[in-house]
PDB file of N, CA and C in Angstrom:
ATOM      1  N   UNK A   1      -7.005  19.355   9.854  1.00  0.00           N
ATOM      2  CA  UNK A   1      -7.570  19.261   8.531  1.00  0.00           C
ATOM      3  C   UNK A   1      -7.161  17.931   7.904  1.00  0.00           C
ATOM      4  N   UNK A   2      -8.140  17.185   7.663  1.00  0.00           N
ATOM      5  CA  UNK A   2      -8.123  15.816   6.744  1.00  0.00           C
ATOM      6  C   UNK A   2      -8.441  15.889   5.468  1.00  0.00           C
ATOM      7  N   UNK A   3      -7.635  15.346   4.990  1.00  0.00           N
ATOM      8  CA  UNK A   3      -8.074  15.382   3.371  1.00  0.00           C
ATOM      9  C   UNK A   3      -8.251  13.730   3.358  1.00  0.00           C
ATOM     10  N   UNK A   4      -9.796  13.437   2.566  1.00  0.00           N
ATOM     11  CA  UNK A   4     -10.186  11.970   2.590  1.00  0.00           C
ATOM     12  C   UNK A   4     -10.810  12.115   1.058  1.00  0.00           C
ATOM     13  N   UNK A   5     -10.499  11.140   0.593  1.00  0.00           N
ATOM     14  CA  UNK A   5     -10.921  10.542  -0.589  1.00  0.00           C
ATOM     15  C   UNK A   5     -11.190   8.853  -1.089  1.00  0.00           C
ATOM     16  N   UNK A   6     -11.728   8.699  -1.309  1.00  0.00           N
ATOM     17  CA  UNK A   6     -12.123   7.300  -1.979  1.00  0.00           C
ATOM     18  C   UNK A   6     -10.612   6.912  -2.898  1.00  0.00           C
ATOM     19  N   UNK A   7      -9.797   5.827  -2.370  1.00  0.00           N
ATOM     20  CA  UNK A   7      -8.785   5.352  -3.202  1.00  0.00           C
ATOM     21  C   UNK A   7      -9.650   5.171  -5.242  1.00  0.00           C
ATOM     22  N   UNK A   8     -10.680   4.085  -4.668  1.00  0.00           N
ATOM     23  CA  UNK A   8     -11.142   2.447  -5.273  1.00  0.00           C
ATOM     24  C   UNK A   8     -11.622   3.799  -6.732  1.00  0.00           C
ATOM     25  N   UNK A   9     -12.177   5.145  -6.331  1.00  0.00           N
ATOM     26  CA  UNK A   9     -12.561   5.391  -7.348  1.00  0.00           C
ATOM     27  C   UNK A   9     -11.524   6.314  -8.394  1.00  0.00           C
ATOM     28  N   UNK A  10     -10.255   6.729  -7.537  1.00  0.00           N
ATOM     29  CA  UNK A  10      -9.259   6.953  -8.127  1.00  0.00           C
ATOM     30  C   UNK A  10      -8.712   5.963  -9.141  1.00  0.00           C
ATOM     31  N   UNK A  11      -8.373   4.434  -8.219  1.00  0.00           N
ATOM     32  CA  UNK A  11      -8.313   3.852  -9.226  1.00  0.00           C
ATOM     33  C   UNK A  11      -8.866   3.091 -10.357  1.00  0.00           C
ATOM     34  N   UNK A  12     -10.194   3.247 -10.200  1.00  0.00           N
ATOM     35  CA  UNK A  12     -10.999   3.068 -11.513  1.00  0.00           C
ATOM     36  C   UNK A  12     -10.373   4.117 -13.155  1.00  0.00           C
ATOM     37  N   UNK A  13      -9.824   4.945 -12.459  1.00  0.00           N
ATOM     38  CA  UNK A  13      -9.956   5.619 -14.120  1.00  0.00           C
ATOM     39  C   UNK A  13      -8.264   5.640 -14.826  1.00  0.00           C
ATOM     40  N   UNK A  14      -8.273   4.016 -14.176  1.00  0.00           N
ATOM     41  CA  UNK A  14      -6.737   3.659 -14.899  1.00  0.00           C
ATOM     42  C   UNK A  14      -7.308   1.976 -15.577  1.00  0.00           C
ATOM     43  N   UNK A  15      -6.800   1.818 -16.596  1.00  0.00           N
ATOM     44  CA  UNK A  15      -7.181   0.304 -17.047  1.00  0.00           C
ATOM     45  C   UNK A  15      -6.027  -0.408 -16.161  1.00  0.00           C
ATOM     46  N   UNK A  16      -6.910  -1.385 -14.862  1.00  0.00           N
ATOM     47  CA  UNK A  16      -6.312  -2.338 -14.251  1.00  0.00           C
ATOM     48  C   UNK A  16      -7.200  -3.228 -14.219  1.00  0.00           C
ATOM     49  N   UNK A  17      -6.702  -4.601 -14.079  1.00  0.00           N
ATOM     50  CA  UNK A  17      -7.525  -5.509 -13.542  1.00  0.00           C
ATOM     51  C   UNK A  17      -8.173  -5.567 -12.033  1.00  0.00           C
ATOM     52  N   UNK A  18      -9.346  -5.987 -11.641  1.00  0.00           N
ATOM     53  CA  UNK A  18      -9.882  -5.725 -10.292  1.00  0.00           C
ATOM     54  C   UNK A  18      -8.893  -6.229  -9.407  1.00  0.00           C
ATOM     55  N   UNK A  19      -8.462  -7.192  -9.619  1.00  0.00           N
ATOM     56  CA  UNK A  19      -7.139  -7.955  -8.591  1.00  0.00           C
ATOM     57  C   UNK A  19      -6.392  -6.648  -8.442  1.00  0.00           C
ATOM     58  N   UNK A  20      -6.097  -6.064  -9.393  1.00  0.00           N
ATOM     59  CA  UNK A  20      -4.723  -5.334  -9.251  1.00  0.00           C
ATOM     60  C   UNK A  20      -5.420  -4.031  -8.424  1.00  0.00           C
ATOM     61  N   UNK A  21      -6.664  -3.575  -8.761  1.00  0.00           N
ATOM     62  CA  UNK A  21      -7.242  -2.732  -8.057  1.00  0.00           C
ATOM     63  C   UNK A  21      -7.092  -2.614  -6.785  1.00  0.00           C
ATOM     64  N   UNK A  22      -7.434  -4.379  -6.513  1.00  0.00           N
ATOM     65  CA  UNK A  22      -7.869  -4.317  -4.846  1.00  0.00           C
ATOM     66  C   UNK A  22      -6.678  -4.771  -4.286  1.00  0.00           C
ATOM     67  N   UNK A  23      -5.739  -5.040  -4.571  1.00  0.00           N
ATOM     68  CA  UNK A  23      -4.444  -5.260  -4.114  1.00  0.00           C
ATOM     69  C   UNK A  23      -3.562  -3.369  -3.964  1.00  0.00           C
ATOM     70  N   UNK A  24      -3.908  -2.666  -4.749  1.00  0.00           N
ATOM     71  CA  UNK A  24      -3.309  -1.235  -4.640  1.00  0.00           C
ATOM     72  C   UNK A  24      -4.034  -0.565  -3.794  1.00  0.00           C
ATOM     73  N   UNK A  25      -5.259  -0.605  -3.672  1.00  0.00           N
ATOM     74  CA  UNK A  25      -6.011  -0.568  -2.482  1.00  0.00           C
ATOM     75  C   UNK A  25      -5.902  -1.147  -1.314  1.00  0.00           C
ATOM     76  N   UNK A  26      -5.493  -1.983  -1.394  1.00  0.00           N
ATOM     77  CA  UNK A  26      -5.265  -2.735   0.628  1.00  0.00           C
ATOM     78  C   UNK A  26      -3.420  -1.893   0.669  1.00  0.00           C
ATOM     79  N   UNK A  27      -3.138  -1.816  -0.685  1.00  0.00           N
ATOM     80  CA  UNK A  27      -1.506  -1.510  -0.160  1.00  0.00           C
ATOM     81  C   UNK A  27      -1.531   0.252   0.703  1.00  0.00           C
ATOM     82  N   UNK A  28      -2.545   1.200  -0.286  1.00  0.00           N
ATOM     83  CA  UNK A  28      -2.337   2.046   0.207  1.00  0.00           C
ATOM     84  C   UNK A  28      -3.009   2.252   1.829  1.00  0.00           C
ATOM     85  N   UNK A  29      -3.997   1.453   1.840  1.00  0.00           N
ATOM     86  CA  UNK A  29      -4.724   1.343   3.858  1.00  0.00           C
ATOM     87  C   UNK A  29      -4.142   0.949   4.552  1.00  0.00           C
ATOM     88  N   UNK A  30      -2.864  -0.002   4.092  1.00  0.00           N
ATOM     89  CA  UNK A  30      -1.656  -0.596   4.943  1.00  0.00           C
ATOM     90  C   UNK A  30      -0.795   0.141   5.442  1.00  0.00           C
ATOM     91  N   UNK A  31      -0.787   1.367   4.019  1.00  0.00           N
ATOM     92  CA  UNK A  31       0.754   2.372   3.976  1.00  0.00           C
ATOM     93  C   UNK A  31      -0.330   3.732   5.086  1.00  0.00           C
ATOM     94  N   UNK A  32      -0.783   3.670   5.262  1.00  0.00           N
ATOM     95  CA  UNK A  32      -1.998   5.060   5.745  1.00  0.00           C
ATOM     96  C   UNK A  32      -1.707   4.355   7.421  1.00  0.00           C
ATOM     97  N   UNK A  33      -2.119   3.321   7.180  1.00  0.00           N
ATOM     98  CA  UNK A  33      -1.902   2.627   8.604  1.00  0.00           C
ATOM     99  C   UNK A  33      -0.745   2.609   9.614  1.00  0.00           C
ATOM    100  N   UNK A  34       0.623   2.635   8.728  1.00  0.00           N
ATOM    101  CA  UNK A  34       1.673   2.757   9.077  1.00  0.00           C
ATOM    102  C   UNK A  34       2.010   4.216   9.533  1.00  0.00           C
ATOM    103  N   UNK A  35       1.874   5.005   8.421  1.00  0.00           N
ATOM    104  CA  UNK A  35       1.834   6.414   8.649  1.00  0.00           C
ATOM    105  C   UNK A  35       0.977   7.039  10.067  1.00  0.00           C
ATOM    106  N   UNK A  36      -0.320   6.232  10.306  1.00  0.00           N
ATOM    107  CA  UNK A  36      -0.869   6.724  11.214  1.00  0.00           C
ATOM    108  C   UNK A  36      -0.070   6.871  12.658  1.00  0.00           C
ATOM    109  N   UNK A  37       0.462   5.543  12.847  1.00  0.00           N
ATOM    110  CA  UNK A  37       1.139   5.535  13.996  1.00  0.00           C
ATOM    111  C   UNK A  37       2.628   5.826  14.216  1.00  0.00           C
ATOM    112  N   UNK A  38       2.760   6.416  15.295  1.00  0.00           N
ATOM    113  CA  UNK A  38       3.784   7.636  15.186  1.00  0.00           C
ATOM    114  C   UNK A  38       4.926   7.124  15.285  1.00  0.00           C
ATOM    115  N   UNK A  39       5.308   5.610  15.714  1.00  0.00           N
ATOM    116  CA  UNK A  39       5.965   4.458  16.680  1.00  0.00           C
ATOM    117  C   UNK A  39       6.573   4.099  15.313  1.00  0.00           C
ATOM    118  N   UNK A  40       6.153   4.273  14.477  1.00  0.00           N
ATOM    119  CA  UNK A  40       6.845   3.892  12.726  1.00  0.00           C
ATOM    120  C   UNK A  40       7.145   4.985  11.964  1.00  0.00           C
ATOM    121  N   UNK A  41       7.702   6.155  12.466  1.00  0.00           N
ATOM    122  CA  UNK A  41       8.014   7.663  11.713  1.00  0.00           C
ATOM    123  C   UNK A  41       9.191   8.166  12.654  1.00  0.00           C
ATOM    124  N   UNK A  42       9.774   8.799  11.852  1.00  0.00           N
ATOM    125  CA  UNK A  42      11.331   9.310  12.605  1.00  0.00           C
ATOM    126  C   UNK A  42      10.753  11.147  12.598  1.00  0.00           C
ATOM    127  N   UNK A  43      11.270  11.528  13.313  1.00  0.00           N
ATOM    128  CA  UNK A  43      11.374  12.502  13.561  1.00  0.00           C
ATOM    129  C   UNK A  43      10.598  13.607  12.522  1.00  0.00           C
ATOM    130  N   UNK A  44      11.787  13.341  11.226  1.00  0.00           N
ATOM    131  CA  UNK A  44      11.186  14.320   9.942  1.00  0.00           C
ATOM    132  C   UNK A  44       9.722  13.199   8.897  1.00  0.00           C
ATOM    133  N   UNK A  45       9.082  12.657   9.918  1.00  0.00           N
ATOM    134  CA  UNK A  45       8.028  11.820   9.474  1.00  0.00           C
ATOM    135  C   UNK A  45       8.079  10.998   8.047  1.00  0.00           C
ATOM    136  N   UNK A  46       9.479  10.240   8.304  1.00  0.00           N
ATOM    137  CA  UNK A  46       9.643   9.358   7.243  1.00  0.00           C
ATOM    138  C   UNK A  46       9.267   8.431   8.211  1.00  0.00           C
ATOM    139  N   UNK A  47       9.168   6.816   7.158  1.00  0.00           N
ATOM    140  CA  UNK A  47       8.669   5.870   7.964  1.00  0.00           C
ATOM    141  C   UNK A  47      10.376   5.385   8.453  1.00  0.00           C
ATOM    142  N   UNK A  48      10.271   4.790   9.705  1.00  0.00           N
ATOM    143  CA  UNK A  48      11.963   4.170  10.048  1.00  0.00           C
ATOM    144  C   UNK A  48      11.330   2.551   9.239  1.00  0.00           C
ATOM    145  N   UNK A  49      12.694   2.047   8.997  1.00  0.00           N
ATOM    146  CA  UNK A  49      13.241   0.850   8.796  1.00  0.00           C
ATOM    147  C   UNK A  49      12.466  -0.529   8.924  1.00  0.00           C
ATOM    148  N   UNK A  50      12.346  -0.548   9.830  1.00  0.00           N
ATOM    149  CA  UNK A  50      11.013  -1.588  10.161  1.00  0.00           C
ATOM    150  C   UNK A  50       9.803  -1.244   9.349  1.00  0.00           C
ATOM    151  N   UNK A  51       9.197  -0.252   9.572  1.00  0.00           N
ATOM    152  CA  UNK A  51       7.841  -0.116   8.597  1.00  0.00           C
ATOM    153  C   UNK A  51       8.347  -0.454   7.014  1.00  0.00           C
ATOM    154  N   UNK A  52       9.133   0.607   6.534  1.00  0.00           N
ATOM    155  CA  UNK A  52       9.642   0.344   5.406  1.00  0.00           C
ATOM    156  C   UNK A  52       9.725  -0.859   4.690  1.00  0.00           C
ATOM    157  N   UNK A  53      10.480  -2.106   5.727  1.00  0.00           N
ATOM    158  CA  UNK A  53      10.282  -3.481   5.318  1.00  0.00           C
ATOM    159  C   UNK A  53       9.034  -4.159   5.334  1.00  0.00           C
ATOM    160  N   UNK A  54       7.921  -3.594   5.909  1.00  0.00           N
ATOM    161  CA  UNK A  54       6.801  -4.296   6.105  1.00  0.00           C
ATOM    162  C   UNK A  54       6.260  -3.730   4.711  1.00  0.00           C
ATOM    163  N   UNK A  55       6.104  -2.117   4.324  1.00  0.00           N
ATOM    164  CA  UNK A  55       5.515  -2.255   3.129  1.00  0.00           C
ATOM    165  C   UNK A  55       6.376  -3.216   2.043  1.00  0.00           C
ATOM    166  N   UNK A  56       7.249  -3.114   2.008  1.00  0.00           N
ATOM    167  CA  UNK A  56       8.028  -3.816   0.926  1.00  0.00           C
ATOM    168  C   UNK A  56       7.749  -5.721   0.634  1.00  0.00           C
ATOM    169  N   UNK A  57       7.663  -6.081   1.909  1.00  0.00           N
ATOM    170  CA  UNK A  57       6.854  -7.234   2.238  1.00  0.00           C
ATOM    171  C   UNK A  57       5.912  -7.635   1.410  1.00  0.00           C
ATOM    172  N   UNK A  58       4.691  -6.476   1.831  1.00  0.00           N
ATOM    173  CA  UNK A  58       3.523  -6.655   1.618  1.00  0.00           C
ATOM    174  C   UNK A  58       3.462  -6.939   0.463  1.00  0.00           C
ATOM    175  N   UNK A  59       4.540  -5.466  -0.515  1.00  0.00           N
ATOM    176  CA  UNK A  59       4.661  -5.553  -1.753  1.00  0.00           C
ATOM    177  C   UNK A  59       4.674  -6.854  -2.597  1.00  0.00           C
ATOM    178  N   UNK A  60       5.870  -7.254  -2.166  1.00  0.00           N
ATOM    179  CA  UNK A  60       6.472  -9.441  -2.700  1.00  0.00           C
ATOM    180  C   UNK A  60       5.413  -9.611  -2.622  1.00  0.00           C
ATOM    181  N   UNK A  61       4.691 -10.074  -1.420  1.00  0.00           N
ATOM    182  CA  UNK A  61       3.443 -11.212  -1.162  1.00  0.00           C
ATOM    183  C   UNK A  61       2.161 -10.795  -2.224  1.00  0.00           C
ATOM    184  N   UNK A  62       2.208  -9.371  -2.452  1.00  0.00           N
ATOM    185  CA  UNK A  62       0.840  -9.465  -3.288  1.00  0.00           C
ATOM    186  C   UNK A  62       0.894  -8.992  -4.245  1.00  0.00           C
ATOM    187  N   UNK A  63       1.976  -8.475  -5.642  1.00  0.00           N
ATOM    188  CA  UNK A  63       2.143  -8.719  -6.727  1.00  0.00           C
ATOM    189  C   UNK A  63       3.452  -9.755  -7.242  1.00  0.00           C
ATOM    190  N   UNK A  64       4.251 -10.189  -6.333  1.00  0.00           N
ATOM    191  CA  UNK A  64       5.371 -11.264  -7.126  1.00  0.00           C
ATOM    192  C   UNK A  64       4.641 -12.840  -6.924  1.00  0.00           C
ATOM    193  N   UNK A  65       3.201 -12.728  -6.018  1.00  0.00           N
ATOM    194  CA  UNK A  65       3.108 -14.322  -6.080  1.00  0.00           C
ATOM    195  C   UNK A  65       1.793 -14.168  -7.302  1.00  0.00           C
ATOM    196  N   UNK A  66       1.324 -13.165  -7.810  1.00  0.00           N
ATOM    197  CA  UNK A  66       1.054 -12.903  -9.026  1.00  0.00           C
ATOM    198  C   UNK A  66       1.217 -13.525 -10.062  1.00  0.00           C
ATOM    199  N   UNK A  67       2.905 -12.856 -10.005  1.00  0.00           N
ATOM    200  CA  UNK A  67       3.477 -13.139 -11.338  1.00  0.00           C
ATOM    201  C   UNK A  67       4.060 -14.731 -11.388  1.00  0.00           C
ATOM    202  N   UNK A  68       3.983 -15.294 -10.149  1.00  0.00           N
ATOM    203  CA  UNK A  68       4.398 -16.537 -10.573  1.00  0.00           C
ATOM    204  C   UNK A  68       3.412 -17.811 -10.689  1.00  0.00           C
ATOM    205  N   UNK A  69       2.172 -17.472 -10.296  1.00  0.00           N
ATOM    206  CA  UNK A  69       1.044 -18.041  -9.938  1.00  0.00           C
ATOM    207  C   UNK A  69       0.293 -18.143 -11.983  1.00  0.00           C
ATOM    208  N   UNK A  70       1.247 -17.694 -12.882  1.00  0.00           N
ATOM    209  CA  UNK A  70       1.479 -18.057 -13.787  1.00  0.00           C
ATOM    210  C   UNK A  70       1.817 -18.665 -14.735  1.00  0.00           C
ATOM    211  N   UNK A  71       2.462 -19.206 -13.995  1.00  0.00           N
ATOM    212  CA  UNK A  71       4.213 -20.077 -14.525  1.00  0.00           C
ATOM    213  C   UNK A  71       3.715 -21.166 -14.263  1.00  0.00           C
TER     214      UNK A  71
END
């Protein structure tokens, strides 16, 4: 049993900017992606260590160069 839903229209019914939209959107197909494969989940299907740092990664690269792309 799959449960599938449209992220993009979830997050429509929050006031974000489209950037921020489509950036929470690639984060969660990244995090789905990770989850998919089993080679990045421990046992009690947390992600191990390595994945973990990759979302966190992803995180920096696509809202902290954001905030400085300001400055």
């Amino acid at each position: 049993m799959a449960i599938k839903f449209d992220i993009s229209e979830i997050l429509n019914r929050f006031e974000l900017t489209d950037r921020d939209k489509k950036n929470l959107a690639q984060l969660f197909e990244f995090t789905k992606y990770l989850y998919d494969n089993e080679e990045n989940l421990t046992k009690t299907m947390n992600l191990v260590k390595k994945a973990r740092d990759q979302i966190t990664e992803r995180i920096q690269e696509m809202f902290e160069s954001e905030t400085t792309s300001y400055f």
